[in-house]
PDB file of N, CA and C in Angstrom:
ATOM      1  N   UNK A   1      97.844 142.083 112.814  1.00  0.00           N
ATOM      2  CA  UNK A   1      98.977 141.240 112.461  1.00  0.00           C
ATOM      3  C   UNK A   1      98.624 140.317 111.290  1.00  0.00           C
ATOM      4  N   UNK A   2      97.449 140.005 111.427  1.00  0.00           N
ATOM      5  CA  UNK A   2      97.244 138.554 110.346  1.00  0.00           C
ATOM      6  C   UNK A   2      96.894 139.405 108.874  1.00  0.00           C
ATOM      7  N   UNK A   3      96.729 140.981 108.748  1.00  0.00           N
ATOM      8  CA  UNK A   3      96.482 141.714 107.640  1.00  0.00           C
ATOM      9  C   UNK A   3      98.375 142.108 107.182  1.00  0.00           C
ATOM     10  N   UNK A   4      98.619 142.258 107.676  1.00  0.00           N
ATOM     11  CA  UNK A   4     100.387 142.542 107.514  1.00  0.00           C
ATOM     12  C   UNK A   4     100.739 141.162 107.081  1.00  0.00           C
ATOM     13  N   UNK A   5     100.162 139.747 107.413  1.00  0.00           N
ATOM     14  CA  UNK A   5     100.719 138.923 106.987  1.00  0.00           C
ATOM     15  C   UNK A   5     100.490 138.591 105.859  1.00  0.00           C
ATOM     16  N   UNK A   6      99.174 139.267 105.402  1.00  0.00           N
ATOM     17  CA  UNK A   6      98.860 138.726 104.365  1.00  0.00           C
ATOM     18  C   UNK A   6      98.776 139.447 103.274  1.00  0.00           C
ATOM     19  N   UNK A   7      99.193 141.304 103.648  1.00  0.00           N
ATOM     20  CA  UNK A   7      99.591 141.661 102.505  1.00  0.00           C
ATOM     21  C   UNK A   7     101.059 141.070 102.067  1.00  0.00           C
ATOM     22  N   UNK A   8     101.700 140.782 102.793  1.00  0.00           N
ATOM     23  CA  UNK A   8     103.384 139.877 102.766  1.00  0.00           C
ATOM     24  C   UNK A   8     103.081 139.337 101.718  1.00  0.00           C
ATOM     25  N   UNK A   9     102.134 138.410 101.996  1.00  0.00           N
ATOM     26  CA  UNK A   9     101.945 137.204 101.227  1.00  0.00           C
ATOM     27  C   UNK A   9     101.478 137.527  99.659  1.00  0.00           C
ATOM     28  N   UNK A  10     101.067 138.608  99.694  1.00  0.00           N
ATOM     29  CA  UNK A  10     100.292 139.363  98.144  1.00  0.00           C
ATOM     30  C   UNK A  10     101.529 139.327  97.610  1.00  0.00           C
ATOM     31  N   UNK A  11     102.014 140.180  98.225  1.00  0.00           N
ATOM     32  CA  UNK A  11     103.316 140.968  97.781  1.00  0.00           C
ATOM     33  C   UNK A  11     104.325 140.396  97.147  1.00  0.00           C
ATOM     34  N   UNK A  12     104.678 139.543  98.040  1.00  0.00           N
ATOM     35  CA  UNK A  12     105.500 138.049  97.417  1.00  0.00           C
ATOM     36  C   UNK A  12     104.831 137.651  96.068  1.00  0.00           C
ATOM     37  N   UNK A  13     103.464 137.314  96.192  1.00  0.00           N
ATOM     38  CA  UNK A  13     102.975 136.491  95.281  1.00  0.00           C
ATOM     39  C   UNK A  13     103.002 137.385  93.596  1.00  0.00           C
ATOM     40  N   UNK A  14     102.771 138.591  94.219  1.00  0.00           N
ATOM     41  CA  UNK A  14     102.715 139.167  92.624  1.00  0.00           C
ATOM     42  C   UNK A  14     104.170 139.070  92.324  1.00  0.00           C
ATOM     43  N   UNK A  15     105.094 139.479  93.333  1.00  0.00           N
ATOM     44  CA  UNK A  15     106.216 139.350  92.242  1.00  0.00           C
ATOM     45  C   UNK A  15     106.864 138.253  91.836  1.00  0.00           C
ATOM     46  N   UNK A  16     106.379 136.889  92.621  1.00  0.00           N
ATOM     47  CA  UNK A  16     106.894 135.777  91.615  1.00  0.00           C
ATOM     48  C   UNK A  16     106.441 135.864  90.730  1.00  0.00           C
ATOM     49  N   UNK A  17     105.118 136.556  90.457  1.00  0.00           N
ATOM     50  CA  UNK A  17     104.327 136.420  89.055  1.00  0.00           C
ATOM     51  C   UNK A  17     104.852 137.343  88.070  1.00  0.00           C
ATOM     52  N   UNK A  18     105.424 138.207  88.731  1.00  0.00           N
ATOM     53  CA  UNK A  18     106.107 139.525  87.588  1.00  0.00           C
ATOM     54  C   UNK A  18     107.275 138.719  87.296  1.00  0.00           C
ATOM     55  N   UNK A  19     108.209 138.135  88.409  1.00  0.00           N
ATOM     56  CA  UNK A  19     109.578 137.297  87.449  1.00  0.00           C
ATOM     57  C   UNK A  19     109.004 136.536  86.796  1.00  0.00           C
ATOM     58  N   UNK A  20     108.186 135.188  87.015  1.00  0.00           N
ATOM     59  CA  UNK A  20     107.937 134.174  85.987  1.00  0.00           C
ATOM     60  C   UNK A  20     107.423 134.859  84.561  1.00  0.00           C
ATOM     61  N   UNK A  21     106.779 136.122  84.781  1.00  0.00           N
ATOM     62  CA  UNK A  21     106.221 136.619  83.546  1.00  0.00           C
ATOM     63  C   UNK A  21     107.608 137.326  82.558  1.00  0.00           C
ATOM     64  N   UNK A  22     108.279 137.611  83.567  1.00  0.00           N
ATOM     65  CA  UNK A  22     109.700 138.650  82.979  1.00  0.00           C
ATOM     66  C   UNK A  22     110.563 137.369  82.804  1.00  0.00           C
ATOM     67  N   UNK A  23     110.975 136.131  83.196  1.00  0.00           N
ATOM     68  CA  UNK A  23     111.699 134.938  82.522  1.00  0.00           C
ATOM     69  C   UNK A  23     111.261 134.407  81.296  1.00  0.00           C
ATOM     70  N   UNK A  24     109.371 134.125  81.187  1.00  0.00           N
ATOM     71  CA  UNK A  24     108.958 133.532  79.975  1.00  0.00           C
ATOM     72  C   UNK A  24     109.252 134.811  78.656  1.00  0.00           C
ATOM     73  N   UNK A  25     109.298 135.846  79.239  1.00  0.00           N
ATOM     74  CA  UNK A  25     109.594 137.167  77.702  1.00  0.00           C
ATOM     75  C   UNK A  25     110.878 137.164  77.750  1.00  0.00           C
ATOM     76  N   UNK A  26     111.769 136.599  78.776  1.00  0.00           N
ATOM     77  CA  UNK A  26     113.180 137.112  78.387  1.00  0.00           C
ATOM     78  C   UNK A  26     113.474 136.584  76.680  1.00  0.00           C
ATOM     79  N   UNK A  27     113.475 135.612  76.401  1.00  0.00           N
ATOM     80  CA  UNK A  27     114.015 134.919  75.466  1.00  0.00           C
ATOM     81  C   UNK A  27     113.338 135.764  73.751  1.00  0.00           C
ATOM     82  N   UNK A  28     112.078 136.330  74.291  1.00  0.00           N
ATOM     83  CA  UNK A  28     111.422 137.108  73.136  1.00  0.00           C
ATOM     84  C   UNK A  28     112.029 138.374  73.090  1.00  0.00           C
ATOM     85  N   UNK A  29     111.882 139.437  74.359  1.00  0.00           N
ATOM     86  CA  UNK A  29     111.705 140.563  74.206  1.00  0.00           C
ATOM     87  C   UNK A  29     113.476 141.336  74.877  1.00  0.00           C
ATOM     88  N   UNK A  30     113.891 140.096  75.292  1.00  0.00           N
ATOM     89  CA  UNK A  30     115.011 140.668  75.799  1.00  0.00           C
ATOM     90  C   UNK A  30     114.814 141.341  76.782  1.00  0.00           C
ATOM     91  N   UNK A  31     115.491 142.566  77.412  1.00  0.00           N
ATOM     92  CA  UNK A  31     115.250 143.421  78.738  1.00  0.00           C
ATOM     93  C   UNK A  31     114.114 143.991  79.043  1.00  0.00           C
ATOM     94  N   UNK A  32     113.175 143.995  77.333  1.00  0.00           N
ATOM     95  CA  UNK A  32     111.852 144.716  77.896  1.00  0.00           C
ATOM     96  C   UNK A  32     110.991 143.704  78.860  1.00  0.00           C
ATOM     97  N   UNK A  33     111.666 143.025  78.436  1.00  0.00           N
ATOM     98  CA  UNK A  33     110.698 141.845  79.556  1.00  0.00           C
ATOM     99  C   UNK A  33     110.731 142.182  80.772  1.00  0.00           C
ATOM    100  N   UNK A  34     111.079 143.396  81.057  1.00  0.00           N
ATOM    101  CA  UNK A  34     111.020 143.713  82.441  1.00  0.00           C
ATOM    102  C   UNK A  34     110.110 144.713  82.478  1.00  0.00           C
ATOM    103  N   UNK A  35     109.841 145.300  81.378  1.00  0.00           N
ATOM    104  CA  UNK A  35     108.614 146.319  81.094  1.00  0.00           C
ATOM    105  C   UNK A  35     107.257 145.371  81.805  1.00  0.00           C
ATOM    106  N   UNK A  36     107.496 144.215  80.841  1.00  0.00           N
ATOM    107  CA  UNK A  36     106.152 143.387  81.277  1.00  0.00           C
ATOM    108  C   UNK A  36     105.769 143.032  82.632  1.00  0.00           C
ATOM    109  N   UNK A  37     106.836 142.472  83.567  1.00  0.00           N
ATOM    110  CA  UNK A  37     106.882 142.185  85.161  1.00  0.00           C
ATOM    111  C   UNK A  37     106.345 143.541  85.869  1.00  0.00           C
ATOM    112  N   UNK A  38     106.461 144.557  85.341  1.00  0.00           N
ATOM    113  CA  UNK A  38     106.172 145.946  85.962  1.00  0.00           C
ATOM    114  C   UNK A  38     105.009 146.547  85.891  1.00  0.00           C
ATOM    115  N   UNK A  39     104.699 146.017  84.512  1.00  0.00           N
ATOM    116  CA  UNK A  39     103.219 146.326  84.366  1.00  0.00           C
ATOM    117  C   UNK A  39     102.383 145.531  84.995  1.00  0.00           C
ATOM    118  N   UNK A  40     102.422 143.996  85.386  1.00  0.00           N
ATOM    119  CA  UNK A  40     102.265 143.037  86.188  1.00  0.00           C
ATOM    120  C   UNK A  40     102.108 143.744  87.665  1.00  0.00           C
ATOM    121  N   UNK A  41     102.763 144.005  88.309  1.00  0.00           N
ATOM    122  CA  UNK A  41     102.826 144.581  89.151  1.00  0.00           C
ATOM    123  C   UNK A  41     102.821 145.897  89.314  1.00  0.00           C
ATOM    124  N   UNK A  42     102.512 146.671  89.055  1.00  0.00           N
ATOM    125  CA  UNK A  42     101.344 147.962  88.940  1.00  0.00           C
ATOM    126  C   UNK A  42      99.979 147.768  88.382  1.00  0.00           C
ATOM    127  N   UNK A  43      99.312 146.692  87.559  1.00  0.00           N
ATOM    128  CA  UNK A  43      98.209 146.276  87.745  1.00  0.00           C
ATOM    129  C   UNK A  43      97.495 145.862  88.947  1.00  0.00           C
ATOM    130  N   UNK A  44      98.535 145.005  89.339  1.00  0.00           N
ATOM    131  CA  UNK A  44      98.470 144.128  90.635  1.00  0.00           C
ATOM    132  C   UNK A  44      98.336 145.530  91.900  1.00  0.00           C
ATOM    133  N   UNK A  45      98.959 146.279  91.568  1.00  0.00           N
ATOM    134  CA  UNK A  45      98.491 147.695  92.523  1.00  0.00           C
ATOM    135  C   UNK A  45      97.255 148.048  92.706  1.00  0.00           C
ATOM    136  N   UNK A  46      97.102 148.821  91.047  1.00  0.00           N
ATOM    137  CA  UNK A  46      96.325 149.107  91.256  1.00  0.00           C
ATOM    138  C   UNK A  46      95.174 148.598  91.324  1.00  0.00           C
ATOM    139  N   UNK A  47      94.536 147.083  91.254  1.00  0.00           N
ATOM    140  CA  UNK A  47      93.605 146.664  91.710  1.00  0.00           C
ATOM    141  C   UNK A  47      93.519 146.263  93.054  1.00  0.00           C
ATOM    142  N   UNK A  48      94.800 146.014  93.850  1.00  0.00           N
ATOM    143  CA  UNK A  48      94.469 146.337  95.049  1.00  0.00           C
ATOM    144  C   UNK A  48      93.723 147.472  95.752  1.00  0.00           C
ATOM    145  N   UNK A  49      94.396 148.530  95.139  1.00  0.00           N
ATOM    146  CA  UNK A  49      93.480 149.883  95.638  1.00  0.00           C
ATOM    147  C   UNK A  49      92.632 150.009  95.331  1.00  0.00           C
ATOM    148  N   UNK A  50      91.700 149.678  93.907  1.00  0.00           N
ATOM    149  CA  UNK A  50      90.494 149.851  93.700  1.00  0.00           C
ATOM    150  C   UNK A  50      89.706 148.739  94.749  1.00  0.00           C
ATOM    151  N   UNK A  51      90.044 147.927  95.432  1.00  0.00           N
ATOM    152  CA  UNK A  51      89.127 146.816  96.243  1.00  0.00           C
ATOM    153  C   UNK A  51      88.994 147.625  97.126  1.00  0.00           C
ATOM    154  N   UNK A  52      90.137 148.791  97.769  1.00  0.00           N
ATOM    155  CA  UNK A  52      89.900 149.281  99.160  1.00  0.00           C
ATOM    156  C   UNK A  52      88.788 150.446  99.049  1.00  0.00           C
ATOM    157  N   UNK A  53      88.391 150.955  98.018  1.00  0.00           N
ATOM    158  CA  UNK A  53      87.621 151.893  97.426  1.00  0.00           C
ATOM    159  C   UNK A  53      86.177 151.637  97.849  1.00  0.00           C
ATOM    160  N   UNK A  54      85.548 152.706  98.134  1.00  0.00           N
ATOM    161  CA  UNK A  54      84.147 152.289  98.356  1.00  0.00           C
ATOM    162  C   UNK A  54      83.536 152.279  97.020  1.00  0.00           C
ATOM    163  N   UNK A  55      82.517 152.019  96.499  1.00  0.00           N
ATOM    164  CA  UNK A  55      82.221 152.192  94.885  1.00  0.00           C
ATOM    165  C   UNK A  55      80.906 153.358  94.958  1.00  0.00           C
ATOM    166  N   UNK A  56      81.345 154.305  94.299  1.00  0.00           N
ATOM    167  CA  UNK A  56      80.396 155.614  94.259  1.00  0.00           C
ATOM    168  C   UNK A  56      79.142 155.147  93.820  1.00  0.00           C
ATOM    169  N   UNK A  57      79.170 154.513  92.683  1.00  0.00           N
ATOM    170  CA  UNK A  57      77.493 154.240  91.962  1.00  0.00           C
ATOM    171  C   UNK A  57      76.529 153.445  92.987  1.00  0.00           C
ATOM    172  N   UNK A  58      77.085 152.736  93.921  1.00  0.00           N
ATOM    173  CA  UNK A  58      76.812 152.277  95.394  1.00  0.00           C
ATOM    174  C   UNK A  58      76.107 153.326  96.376  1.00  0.00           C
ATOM    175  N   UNK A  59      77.001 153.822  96.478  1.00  0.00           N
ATOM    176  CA  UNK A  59      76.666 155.282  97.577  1.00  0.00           C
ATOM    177  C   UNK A  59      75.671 156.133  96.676  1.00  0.00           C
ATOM    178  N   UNK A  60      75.265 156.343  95.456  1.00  0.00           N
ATOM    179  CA  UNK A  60      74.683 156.964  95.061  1.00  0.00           C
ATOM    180  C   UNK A  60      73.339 156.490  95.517  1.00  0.00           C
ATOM    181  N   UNK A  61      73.121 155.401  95.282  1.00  0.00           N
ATOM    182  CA  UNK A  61      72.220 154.747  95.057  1.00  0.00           C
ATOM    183  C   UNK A  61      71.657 154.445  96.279  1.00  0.00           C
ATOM    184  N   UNK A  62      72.745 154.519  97.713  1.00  0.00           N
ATOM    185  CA  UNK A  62      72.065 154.402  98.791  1.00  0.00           C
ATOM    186  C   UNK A  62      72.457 152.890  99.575  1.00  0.00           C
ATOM    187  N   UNK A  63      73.028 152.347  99.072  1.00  0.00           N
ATOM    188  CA  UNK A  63      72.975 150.652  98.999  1.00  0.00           C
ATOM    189  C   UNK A  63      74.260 150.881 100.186  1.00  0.00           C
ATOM    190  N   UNK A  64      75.012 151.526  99.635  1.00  0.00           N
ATOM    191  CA  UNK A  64      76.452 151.304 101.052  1.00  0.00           C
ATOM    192  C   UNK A  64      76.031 151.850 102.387  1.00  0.00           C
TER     193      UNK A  64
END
């Protein structure tokens, strides 16, 4: 339960960060500013998934 809560809480958090990022470009980029919030949040992905990753050069090496 307290992992469900707290991906919530990710989740939320990146995308206030994708609107505040997609409000400060509105005025520049117009609608692409939504390009930017997206990329924001598919970064924000995919470094989530790389944390869940074991790291190979690790396992090579014996260390994991």
């Amino acid at each position: 339960m307290r992992e469900l809560v707290t991906d919530l809480l990710d989740v939320l958090g990146l995308l206030l960060v994708a609107a505040g990022v997609a409000a400060a470009l509105l005025p520049l980029l117009g609608w692409g500013a939504l390009a930017a919030a997206g990329v924001v949040v598919l970064a924000g992905s995919w470094w989530a998934a790389r944390q869940d990753r074991p790291d190979p050069a690790a396992e090579r090496r014996g260390a994991a």
